[in-house]
Protein backbone atom coordinates (compact mmCIF):
# COMPACT_ATOMS: atom_id res chain seq x y z
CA UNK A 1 100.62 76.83 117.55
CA UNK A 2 102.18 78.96 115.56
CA UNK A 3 105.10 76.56 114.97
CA UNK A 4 103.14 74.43 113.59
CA UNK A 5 101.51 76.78 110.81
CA UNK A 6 105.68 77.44 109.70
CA UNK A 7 106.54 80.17 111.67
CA UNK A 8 109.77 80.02 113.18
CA UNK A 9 110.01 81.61 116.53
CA UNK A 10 112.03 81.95 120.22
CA UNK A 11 109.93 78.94 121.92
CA UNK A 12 110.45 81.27 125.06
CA UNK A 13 109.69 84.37 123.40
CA UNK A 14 109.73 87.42 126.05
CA UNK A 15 106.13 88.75 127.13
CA UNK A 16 105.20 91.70 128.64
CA UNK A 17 101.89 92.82 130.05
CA UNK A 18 100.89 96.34 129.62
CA UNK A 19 97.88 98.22 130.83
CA UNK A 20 96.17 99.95 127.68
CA UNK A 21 97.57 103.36 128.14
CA UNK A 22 99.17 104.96 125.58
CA UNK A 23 102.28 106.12 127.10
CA UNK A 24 102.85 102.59 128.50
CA UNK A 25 102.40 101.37 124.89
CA UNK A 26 105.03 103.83 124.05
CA UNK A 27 107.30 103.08 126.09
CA UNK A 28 107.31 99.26 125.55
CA UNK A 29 107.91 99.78 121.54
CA UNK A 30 110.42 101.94 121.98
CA UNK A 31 111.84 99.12 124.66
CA UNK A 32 111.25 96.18 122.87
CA UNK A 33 112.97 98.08 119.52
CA UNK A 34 115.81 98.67 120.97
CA UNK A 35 116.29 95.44 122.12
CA UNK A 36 115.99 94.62 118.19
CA UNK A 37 112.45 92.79 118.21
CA UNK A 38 111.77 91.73 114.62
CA UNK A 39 107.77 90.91 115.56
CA UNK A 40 105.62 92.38 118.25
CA UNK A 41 102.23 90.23 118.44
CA UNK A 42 100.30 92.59 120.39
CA UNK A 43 97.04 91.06 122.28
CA UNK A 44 94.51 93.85 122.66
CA UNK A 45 92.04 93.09 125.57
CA UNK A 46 89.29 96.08 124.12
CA UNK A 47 87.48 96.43 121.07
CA UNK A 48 88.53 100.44 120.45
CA UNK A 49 89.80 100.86 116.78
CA UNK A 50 91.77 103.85 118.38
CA UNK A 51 93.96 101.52 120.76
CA UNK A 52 94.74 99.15 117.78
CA UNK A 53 95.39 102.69 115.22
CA UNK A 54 97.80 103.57 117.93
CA UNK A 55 99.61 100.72 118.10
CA UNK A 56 100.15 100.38 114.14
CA UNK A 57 101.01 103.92 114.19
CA UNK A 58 103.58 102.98 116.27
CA UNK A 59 105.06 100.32 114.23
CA UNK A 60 104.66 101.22 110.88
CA UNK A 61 105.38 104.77 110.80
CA UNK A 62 107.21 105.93 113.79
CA UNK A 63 109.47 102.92 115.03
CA UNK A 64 109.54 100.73 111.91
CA UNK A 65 108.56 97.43 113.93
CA UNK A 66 106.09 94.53 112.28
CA UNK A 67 103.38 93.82 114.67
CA UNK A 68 100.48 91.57 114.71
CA UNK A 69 97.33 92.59 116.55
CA UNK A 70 95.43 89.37 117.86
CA UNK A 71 92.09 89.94 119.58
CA UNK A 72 91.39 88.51 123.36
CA UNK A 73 88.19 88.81 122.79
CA UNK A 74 88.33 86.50 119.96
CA UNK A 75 90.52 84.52 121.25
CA UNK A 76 88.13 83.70 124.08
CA UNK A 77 84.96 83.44 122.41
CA UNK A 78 86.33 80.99 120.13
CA UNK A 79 88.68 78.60 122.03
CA UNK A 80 87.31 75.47 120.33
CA UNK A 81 88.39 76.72 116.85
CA UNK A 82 91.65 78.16 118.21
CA UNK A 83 93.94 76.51 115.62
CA UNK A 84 91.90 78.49 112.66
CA UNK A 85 92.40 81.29 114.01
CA UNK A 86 96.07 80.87 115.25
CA UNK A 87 96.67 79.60 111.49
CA UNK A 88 94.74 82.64 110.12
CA UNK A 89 97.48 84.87 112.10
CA UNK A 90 100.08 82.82 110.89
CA UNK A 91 99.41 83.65 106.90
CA UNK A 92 99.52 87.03 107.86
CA UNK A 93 102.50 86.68 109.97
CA UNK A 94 104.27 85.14 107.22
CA UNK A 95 103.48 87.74 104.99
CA UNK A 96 104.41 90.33 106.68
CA UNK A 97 108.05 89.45 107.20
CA UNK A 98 108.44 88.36 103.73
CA UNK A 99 107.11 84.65 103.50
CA UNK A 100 105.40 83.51 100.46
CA UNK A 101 101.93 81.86 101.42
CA UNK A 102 101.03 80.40 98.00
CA UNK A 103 102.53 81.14 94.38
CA UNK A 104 100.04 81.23 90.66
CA UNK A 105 101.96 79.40 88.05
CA UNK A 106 101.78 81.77 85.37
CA UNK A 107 102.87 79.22 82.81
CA UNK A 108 99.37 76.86 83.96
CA UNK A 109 96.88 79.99 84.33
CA UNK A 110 98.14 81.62 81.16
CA UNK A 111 98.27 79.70 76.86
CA UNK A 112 101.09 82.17 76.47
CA UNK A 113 103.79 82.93 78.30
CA UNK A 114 107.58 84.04 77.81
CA UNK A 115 110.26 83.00 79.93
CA UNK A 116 111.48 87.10 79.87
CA UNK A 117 107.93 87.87 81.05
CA UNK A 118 108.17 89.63 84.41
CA UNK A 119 104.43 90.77 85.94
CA UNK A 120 103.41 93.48 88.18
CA UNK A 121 99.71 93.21 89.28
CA UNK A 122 98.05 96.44 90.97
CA UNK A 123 95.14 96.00 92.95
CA UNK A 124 93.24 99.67 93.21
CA UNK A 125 89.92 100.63 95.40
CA UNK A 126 87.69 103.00 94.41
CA UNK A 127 88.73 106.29 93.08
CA UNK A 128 87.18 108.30 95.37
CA UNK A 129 89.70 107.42 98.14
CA UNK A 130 92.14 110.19 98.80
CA UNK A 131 95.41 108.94 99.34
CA UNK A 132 98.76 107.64 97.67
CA UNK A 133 101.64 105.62 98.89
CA UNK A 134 104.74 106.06 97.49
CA UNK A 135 105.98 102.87 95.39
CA UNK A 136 109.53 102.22 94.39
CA UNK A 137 110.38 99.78 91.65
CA UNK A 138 113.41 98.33 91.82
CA UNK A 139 112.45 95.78 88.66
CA UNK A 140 112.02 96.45 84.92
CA UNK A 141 108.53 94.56 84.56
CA UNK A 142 107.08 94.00 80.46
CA UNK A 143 103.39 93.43 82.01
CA UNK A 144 101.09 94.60 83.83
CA UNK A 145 97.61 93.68 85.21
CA UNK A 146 95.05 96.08 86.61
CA UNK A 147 91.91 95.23 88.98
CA UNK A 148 90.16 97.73 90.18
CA UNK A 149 87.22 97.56 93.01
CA UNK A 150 84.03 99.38 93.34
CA UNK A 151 84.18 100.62 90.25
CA UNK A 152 80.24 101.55 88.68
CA UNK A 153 79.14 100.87 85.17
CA UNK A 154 78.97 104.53 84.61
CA UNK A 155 82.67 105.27 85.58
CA UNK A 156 84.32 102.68 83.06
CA UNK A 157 84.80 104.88 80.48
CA UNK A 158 86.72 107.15 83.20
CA UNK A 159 89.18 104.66 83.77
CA UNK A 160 89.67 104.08 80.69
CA UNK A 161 90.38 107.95 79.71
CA UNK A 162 92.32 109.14 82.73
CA UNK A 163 93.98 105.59 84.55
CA UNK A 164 95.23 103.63 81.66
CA UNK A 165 97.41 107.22 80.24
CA UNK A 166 98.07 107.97 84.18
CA UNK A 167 99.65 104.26 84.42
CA UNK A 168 101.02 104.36 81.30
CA UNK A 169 102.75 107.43 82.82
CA UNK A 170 103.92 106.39 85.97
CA UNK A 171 105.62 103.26 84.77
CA UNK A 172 107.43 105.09 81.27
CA UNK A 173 105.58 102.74 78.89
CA UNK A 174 105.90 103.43 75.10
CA UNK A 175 103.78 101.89 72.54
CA UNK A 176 101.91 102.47 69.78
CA UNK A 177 98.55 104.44 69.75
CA UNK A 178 95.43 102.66 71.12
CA UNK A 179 92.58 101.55 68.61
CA UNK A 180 89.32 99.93 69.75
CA UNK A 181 90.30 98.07 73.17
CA UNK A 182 88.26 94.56 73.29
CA UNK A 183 85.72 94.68 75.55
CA UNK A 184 84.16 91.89 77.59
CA UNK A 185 82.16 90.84 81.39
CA UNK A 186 82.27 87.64 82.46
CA UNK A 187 80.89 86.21 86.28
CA UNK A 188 83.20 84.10 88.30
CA UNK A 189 82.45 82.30 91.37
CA UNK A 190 86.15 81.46 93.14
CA UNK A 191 85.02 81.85 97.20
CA UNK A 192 85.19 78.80 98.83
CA UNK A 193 81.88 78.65 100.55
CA UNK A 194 79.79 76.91 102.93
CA UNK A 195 75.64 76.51 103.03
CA UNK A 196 75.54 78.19 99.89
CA UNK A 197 76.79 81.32 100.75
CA UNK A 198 79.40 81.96 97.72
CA UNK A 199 79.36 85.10 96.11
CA UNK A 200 80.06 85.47 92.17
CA UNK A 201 81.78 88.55 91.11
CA UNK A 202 81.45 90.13 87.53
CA UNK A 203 84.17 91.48 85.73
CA UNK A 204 84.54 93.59 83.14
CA UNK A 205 87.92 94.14 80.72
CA UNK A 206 88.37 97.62 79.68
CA UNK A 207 91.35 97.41 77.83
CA UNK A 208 94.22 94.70 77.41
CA UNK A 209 97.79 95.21 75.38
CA UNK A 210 98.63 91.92 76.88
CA UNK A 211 97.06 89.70 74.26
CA UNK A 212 95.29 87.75 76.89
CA UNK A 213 92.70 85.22 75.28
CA UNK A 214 89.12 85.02 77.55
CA UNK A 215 90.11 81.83 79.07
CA UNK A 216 93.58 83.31 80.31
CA UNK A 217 92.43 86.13 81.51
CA UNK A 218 89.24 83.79 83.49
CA UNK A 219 92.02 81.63 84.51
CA UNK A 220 94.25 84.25 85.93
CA UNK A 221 92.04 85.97 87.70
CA UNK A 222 91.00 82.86 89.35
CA UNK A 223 94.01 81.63 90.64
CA UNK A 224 94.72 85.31 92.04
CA UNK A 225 91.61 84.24 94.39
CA UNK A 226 93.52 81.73 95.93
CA UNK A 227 96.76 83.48 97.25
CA UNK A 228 94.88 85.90 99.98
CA UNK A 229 97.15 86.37 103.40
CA UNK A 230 93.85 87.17 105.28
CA UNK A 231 92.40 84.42 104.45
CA UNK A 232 93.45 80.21 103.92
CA UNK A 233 90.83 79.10 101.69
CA UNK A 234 90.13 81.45 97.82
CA UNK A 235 88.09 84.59 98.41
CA UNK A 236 85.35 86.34 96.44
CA UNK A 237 88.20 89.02 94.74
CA UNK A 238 91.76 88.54 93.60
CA UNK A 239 93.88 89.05 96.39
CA UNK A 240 95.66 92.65 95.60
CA UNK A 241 92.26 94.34 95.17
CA UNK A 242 92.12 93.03 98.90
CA UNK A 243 95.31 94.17 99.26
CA UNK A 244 94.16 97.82 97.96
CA UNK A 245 90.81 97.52 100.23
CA UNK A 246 92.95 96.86 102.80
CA UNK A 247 95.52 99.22 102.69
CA UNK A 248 92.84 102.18 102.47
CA UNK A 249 91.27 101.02 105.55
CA UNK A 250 94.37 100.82 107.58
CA UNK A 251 96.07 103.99 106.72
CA UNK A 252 93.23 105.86 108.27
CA UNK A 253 94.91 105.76 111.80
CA UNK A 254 97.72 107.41 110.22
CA UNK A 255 99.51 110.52 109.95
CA UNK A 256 99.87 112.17 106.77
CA UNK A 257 102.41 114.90 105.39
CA UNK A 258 104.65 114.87 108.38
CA UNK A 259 101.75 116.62 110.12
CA UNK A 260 101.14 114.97 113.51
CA UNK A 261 97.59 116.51 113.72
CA UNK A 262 96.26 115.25 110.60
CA UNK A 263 94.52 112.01 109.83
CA UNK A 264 92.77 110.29 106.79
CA UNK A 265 89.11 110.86 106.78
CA UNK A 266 87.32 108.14 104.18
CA UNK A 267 83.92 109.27 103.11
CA UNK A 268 81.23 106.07 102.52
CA UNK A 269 79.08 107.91 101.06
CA UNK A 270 78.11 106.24 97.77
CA UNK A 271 75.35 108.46 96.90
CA UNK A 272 77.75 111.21 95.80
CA UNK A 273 80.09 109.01 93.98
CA UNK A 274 78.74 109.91 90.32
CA UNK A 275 78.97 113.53 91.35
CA UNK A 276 82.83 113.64 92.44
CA UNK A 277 85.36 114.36 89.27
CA UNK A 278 89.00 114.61 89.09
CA UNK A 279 89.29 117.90 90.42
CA UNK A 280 87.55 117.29 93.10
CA UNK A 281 90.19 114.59 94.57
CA UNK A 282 92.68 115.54 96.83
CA UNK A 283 95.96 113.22 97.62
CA UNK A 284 97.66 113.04 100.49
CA UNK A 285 101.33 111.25 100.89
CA UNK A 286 101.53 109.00 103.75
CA UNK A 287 105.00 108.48 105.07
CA UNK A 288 105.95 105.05 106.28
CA UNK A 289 109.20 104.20 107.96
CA UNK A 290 111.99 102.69 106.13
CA UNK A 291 112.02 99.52 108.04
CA UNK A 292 108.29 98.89 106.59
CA UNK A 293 107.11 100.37 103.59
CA UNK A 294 108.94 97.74 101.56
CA UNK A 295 106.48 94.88 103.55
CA UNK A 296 102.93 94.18 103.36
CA UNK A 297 102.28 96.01 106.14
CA UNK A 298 98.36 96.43 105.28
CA UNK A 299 97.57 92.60 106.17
């Protein structure tokens, strides 16, 4: 099946059944690594988030192996609609070791374009989250686009004092001082939906130095709806807020600051959201290995 989605793989690939025991988990990644595995699908017969945290521990930080985590469970439940969900593996799959799902055309989505135009878009999840990944840029990019998640009415103008100058910052960008930043919110409904069930998203642009008109910017953010890994059809959000979503969620089974004890706690809470400031957030580095922090490991 998964041939048939694009991916390229040993039609004998080499299986091995495992009880769920950590040690036996252990032992078969540091097997199968050595033997020079480039993809571990791992089928997890148990619904514990702690067996699947272990085994991307595993793989991401410690051993530097891709894996794919498939559930039986869902497997077995659905059986009839086994190629969606084998072809919903695949796009992540494929992403993972470097494939390219789907591609915008900048030159359609945008009026204005430059052939020396080179893009970097961020996706970013609500500030409240406490942790950072370390980013190497091996590119000289002349834009950048910013979506944020989960981001209140009442926090805009925070984003606009402290993220825009901490960007800025980060990437060594030198420009002339800011005046009065245009301003506008605009609904867009990109999920493709059954029964009804689509959900509109509003938008609001803080600030722009790329010149975008409304209709590029509507456009843009459209097509970026249509190029999720999780998902084959567009989604609610542009993909790399996903991404950012996603990425919080999954680093909470890891290990932070070379400390072996200490995990990533994420705090729901919404209530106390409009009470947290910038003191009051603490970052932690989490270390990937070398073989994967370069992928899109989060999917």
């Amino acid at each position: 099946l998964l041939q048939r989605y694009g991916i390229q793989i040993n039609p004998n690939p080499k299986t091995i059944a495992k009880p769920d025991q950590r040690k036996d988990i252990d032992e078969t990644f540091k097997n199968i690594k050595t033997d020079g595995w480039q993809l571990a699908i791992v089928i997890l017969n148990s619904t514990e988030p702690a067996l699947r945290d272990h085994v991307k521990q595993l793989g991401n930080q410690k051993l530097g192996l891709v894996t794919q985590c498939a559930s039986f469970q869902a497997i077995e439940i659905n059986s009839e609609k086994l190629h969606m969900y084998v072809e919903n593996l695949s796009q992540q799959i494929n992403t993972k070791i470097g494939g390219i799902n789907g591609i915008v055309n900048l030159k359609t989505a945008l009026s204005q374009i430059s052939n020396t135009d080179r893009f970097m878009f961020f996706g970013v999840d609500n500030i409240q989250r406490k942790i950072v990944v370390p980013l190497r840029l091996s590119k000289i990019w002349t834009r950048w686009l910013l979506n944020c998640f989960n981001v209140d009415d009442g926090q805009f103008q925070k984003v606009l004092d402290n993220e825009v100058n901490k960007i800025k910052s980060a990437c060594q960008v030198i420009d002339v001082d800011i005046t009065h930043p245009s301003q506008f919110d605009f609904y867009l409904c990109s999920q493709a939906a059954i029964m009804g069930t689509s959900r509109p998203a509003l938008y609001h642009v803080l600030h722009d130095e790329n010149g975008f008109n409304s209709n590029d910017i509507q456009e843009l953010t459209y097509w970026l709806c249509h190029i999720d890994a999780r998902c084959s059809k567009s989604v609610s959000i542009p993909a790399l807020v996903h991404y950012a979503h996603l990425a919080v969620y999954a680093s909470v089974a890891y290990k932070f600051n070379d400390n072996d004890d200490e995990t990533l706690e994420i705090d729901d809470d919404e209530s106390t959201s409009e009470t947290i400031t910038l003191e009051d957030i603490k970052t932690k580095v989490m270390i990937l290995n070398n073989n994967i922090q370069d992928t899109m490991w989060f999917v």
